[in-house]
Protein backbone atom coordinates (compact mmCIF):
# COMPACT_ATOMS: atom_id res chain seq x y z
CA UNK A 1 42.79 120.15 -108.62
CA UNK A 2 42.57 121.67 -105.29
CA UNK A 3 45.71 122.31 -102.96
CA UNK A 4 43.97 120.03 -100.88
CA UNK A 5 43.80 117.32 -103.03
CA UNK A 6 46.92 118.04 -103.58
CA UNK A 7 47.91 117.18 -100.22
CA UNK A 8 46.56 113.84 -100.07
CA UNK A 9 49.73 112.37 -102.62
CA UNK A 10 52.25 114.59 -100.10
CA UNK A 11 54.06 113.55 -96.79
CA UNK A 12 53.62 117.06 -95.67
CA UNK A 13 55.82 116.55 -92.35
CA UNK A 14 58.60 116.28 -94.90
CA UNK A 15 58.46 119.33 -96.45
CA UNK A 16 60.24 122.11 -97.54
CA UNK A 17 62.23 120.08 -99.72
CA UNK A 18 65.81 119.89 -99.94
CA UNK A 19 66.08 120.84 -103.58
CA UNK A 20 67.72 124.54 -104.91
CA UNK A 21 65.08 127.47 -104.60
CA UNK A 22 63.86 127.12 -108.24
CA UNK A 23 64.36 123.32 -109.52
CA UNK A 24 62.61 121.96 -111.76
CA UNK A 25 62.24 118.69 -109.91
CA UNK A 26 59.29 120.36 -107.79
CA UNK A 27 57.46 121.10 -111.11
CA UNK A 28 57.94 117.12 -112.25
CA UNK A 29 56.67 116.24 -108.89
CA UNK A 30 53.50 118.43 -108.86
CA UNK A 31 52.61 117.04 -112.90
CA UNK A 32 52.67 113.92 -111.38
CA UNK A 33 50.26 114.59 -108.40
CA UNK A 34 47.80 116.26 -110.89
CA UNK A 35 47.60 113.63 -113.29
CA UNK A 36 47.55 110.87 -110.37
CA UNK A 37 44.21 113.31 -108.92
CA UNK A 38 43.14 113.65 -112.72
CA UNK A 39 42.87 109.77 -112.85
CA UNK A 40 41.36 109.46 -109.18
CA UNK A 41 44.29 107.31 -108.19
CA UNK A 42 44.18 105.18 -104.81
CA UNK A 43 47.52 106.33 -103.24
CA UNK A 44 48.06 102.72 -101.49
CA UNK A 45 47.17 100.58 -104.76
CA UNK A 46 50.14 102.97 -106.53
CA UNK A 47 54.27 102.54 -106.31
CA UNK A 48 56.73 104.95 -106.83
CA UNK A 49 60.10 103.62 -107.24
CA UNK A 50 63.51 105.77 -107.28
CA UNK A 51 66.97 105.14 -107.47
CA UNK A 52 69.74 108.01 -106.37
CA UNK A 53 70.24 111.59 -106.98
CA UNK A 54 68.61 114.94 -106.85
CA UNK A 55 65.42 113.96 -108.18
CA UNK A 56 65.29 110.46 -106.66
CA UNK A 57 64.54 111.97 -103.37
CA UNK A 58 61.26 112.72 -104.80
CA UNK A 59 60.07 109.71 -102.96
CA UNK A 60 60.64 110.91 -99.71
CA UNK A 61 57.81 113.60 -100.25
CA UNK A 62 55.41 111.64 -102.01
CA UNK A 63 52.95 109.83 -99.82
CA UNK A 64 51.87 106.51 -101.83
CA UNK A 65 53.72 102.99 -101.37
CA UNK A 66 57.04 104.30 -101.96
CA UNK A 67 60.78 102.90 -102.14
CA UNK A 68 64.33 105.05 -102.53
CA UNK A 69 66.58 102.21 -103.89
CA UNK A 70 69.82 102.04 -105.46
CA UNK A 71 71.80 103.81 -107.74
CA UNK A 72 70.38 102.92 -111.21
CA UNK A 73 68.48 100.19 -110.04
CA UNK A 74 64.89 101.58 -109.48
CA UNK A 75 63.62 99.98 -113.01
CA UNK A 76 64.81 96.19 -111.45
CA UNK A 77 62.73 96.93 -108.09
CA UNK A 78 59.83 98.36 -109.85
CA UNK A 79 60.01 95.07 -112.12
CA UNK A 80 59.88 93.11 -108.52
CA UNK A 81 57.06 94.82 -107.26
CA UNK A 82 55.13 94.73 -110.81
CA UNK A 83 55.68 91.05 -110.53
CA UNK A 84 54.64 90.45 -107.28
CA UNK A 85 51.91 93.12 -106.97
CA UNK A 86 50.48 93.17 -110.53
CA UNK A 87 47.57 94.84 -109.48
CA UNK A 88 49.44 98.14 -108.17
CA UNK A 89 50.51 101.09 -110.93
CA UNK A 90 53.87 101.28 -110.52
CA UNK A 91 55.61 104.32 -111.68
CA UNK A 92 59.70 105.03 -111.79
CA UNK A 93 60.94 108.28 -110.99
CA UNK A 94 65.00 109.22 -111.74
CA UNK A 95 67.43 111.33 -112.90
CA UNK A 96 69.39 111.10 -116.91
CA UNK A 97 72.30 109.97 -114.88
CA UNK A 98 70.42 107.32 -113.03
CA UNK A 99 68.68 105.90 -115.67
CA UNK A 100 71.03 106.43 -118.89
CA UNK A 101 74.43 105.55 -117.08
CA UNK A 102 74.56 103.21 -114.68
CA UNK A 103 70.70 102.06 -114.85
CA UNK A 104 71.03 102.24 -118.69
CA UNK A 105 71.23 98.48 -119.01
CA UNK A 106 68.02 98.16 -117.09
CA UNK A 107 66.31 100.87 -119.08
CA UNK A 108 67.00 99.27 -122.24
CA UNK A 109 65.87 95.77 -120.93
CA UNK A 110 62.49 96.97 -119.66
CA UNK A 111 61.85 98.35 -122.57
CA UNK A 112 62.71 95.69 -124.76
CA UNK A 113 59.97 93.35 -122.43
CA UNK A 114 57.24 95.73 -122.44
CA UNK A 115 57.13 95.89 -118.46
CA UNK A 116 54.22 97.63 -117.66
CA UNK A 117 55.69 100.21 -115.71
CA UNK A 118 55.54 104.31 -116.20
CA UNK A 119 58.93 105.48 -116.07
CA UNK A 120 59.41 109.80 -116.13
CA UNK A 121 62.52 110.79 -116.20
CA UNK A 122 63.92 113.91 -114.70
CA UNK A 123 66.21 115.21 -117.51
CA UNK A 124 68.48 118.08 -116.47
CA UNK A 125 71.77 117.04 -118.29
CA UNK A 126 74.01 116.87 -115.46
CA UNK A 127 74.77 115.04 -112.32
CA UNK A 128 73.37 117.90 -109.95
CA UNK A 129 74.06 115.47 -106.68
CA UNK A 130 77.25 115.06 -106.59
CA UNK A 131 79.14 118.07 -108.14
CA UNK A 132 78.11 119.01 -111.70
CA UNK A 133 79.79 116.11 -113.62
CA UNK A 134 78.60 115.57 -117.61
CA UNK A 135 75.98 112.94 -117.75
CA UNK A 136 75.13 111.14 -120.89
CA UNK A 137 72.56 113.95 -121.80
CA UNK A 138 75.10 116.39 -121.47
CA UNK A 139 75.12 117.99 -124.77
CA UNK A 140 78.07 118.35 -127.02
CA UNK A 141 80.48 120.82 -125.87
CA UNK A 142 78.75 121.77 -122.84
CA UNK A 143 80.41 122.92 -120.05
CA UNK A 144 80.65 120.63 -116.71
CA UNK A 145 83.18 120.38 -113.49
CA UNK A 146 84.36 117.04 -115.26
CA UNK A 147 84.16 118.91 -118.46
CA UNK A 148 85.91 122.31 -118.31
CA UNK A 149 86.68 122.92 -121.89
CA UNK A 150 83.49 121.57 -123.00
CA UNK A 151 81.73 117.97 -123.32
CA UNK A 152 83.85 115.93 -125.93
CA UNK A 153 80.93 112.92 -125.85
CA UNK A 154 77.80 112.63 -127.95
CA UNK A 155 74.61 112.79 -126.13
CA UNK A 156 72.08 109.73 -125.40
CA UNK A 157 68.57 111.05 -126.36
CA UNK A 158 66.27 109.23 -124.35
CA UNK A 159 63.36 109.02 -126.66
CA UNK A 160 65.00 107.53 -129.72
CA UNK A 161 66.68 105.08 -126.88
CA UNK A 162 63.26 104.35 -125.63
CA UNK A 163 61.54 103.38 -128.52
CA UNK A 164 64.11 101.35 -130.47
CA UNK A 165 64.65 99.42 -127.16
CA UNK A 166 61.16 98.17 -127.21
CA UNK A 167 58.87 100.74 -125.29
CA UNK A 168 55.51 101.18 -126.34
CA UNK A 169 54.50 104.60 -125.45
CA UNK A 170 57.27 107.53 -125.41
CA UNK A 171 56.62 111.47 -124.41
CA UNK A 172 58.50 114.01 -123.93
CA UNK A 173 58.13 117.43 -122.44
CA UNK A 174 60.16 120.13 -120.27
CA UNK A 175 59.35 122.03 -117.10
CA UNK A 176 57.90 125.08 -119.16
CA UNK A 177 55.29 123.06 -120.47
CA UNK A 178 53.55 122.16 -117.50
CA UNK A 179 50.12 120.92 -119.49
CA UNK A 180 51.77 119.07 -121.59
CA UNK A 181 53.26 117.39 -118.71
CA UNK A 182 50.34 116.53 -117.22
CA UNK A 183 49.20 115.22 -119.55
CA UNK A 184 51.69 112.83 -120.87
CA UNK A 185 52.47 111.17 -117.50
CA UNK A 186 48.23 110.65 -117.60
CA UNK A 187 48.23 108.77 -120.67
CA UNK A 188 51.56 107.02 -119.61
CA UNK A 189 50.01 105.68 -116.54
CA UNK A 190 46.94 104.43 -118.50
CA UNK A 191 48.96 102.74 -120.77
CA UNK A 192 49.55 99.22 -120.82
CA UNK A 193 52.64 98.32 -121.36
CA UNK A 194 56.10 100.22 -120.75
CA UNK A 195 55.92 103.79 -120.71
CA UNK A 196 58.54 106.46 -120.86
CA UNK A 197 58.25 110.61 -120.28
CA UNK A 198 61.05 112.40 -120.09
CA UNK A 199 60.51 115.65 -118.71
CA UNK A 200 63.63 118.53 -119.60
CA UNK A 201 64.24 120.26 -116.40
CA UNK A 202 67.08 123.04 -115.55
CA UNK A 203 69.56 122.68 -112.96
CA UNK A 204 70.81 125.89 -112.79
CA UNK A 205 73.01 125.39 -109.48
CA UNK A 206 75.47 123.33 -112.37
CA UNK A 207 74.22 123.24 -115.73
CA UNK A 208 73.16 126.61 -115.65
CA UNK A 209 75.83 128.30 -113.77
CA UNK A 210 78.63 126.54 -115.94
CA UNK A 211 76.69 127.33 -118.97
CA UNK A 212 75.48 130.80 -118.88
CA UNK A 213 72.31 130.36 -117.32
CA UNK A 214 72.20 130.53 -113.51
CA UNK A 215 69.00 131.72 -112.78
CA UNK A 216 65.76 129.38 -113.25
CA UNK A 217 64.20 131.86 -115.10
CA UNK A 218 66.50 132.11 -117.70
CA UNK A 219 66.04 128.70 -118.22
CA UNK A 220 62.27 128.93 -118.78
CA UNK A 221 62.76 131.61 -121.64
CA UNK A 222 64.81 129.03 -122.64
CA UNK A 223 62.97 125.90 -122.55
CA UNK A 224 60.03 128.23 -124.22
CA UNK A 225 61.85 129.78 -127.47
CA UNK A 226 63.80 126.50 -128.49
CA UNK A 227 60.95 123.87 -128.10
CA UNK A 228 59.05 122.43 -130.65
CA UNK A 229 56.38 120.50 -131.15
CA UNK A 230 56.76 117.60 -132.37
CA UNK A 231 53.53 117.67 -135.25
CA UNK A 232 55.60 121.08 -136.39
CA UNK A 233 58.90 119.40 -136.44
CA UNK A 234 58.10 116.80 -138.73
CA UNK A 235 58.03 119.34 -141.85
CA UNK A 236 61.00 121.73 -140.46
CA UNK A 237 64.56 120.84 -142.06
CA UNK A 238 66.87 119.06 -140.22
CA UNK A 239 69.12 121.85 -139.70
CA UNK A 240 66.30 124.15 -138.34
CA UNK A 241 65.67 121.49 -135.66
CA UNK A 242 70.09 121.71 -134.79
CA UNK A 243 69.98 122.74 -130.27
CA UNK A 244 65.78 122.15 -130.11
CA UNK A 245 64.11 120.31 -127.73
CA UNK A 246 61.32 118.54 -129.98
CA UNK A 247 58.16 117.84 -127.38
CA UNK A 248 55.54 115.41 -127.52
CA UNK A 249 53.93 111.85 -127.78
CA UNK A 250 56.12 110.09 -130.13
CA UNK A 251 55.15 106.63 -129.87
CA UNK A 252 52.07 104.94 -129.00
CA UNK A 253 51.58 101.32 -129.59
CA UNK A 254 48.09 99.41 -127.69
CA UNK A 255 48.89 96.26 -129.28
CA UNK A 256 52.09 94.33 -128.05
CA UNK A 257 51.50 92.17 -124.71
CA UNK A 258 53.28 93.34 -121.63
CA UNK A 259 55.55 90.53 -120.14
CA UNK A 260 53.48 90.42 -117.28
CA UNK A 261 50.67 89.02 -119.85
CA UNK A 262 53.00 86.68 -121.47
CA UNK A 263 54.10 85.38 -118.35
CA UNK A 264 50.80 84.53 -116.89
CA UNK A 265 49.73 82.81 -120.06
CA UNK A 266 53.23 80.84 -119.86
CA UNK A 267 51.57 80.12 -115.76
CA UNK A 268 48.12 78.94 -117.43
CA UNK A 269 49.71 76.64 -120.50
CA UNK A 270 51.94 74.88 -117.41
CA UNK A 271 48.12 74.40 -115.45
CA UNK A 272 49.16 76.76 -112.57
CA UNK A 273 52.30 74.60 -111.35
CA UNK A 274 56.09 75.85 -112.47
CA UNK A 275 57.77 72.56 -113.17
C-alpha cells in the first residue's frame, strides 16, 4: 500500500500526533489503515469508535466516520451506531484500561451477544494518560506509580476473557509483529460477528521506565524473544510458556448469529411493527 493510499484513512491537518516519540499506538494505527486499504474499504461506510486515553485519541487522526466518546464506553456507542447503521463496519479502538476496567462490563456483554463489531485493543499494561497507574493487564509484580513495590493483583488476559464471554473470533498480536497485525484486524473486520485483536504495545514513558525498559527499542527485542506462536505453544509445557506473550488467531467461529441477525428476525416474526 502506497503512502498515498495511506493518506486517504488520515486527517493529515492533524498530524504530528501527540503520542511519545516511539509508541506503539502509531504502529496499531498504521495495521489498521493497511488492512482497511487491503480490503478496499469506503472510509464514509466505516466507524471508528473510541473511548479515553492515550490510544483513544487515535480517532482524532483517522479520517472515516469517527467518534471520541467516554471513558469505557466506546463498545455501548459502537453498539448504537451498529444498530442504527447496520450497513457501516464499525470498528472499536481503546486502551486495556478502557476496555478491561471501567468498560469491562461492556466488553464482556458484547461479547456474550455476538455484536458484530471489530474491537482491537491497544494493550500496553498501564494507564499511560494519566500517570503510570497498574491497569488490569499489569502483570504480577510489576512496577507502577500506584504500584511501587510491585503489582500485588493478578492480571486480566484479554483473550481468554474474550472468548469465554461469547466472542466469536479472538487474535492476538504485539507491535513487533506488524504482519501478523495486519492481518488479524483483516480477518476481524470480515468477520461476522464480534471480533476481538488485542495488539501488545510498549509504553515505555511508564511501563518501561518503571520496569527497566525505557527505550522503545528495548521493548521490540522484547516483544520479539518472548513471543510465541500460538500453533508452537500448544506442545510447549506450561512452565516454558511462564512471562510469554502467546500470538495468534485463537478462536474462530462462522456459525453463531450476530444479535443484529436475531434481532431483525425478532422485527420480521412481529410483521415489521414493535408492539
Amino acid at each position: 500500500m502506497s503512502n498515498q493510499n495511506y493518506f486517504q484513512y488520515l486527517r493529515k491537518d492533524r498530524l504530528p500526533n501527540v503520542w511519545c516519540p516511539g509508541c506503539g499506538n502509531g504502529i496499531i494505527m498504521k495495521s489498521f489503515i493497511e488492512a482497511a486499504g487491503n480490503l478496499g474499504l469506503d472510509k464514509n461506510k466505516v466507524a471508528v469508535v473510541s473511548g479515553i486515553g492515550c490510544s483513544s485519541r487515535v480517532t482524532g487522526y483517522l479520517d472515516f466516520n469517527t467518534l471520541h466518546t467516554l471513558h469505557g464506553r466506546a463498545i455501548p456507542f459502537a453498539t448504537g451506531v451498529k444498530l442504527a447503521r447496520p450497513d457501516l463496519e464499525v470498528v472499536v479502538m481503546g486502551g486495556d484500561g478502557d476496555m478491561m476496567a471501567i468498560g469491562g462490563n461492556h466488553f464482556i456483554h458484547a461479547c456474550r451477544r455476538n455484536m458484530d463489531l471489530t474491537v482491537i485493543l491497544f494493550n500496553n499494561n498501564i494507564y499511560g494518560m494519566t500517570g503510570g497507574q497498574y491497569s488490569p493487564t499489569t502483570p504480577q509484580d510489576a512496577i507502577a506509580s500506584t504500584a511501587p513495590y510491585g503489582n500485588l493483583e493478578n492480571m486480566f488476559d484479554p483473550v481468554k476473557m474474550a472468548i469465554s464471554s461469547g466472542a466469536t473470533y479472538v487474535a492476538r498480536s504485539t507491535v513487533y509483529h506488524y504482519t501478523q497485525s495486519v492481518k488479524y484486524i483483516e480477518n476481524a473486520i470480515k468477520h461476522k460477528g464480534m471480533s476481538v485483536v488485542e495488539i501488545v504495545s510498549n509504553c515505555h514513558t511508564y511501563y518501561g521506565r518503571y520496569n527497566g525498559m525505557s527505550k522503545p527499542a528495548q521493548f521490540m527485542e522484547f516483544f520479539k524473544k518472548n513471543t510465541i506462536m500460538l500453533s508452537k505453544a500448544k506442545s510447549m509445557p506450561h512452565e516454558e510458556l511462564k512471562g510469554k506473550i502467546i500470538i495468534g488467531e485463537f478462536y474462530n467461529d462462522e456459525t453463531r448469529k450476530t444479535y443484529l441477525e436475531s434481532y431483525e428476525e425478532l422485527i420480521e416474526q412481529l410483521g415489521g411493527v414493535v408492539k
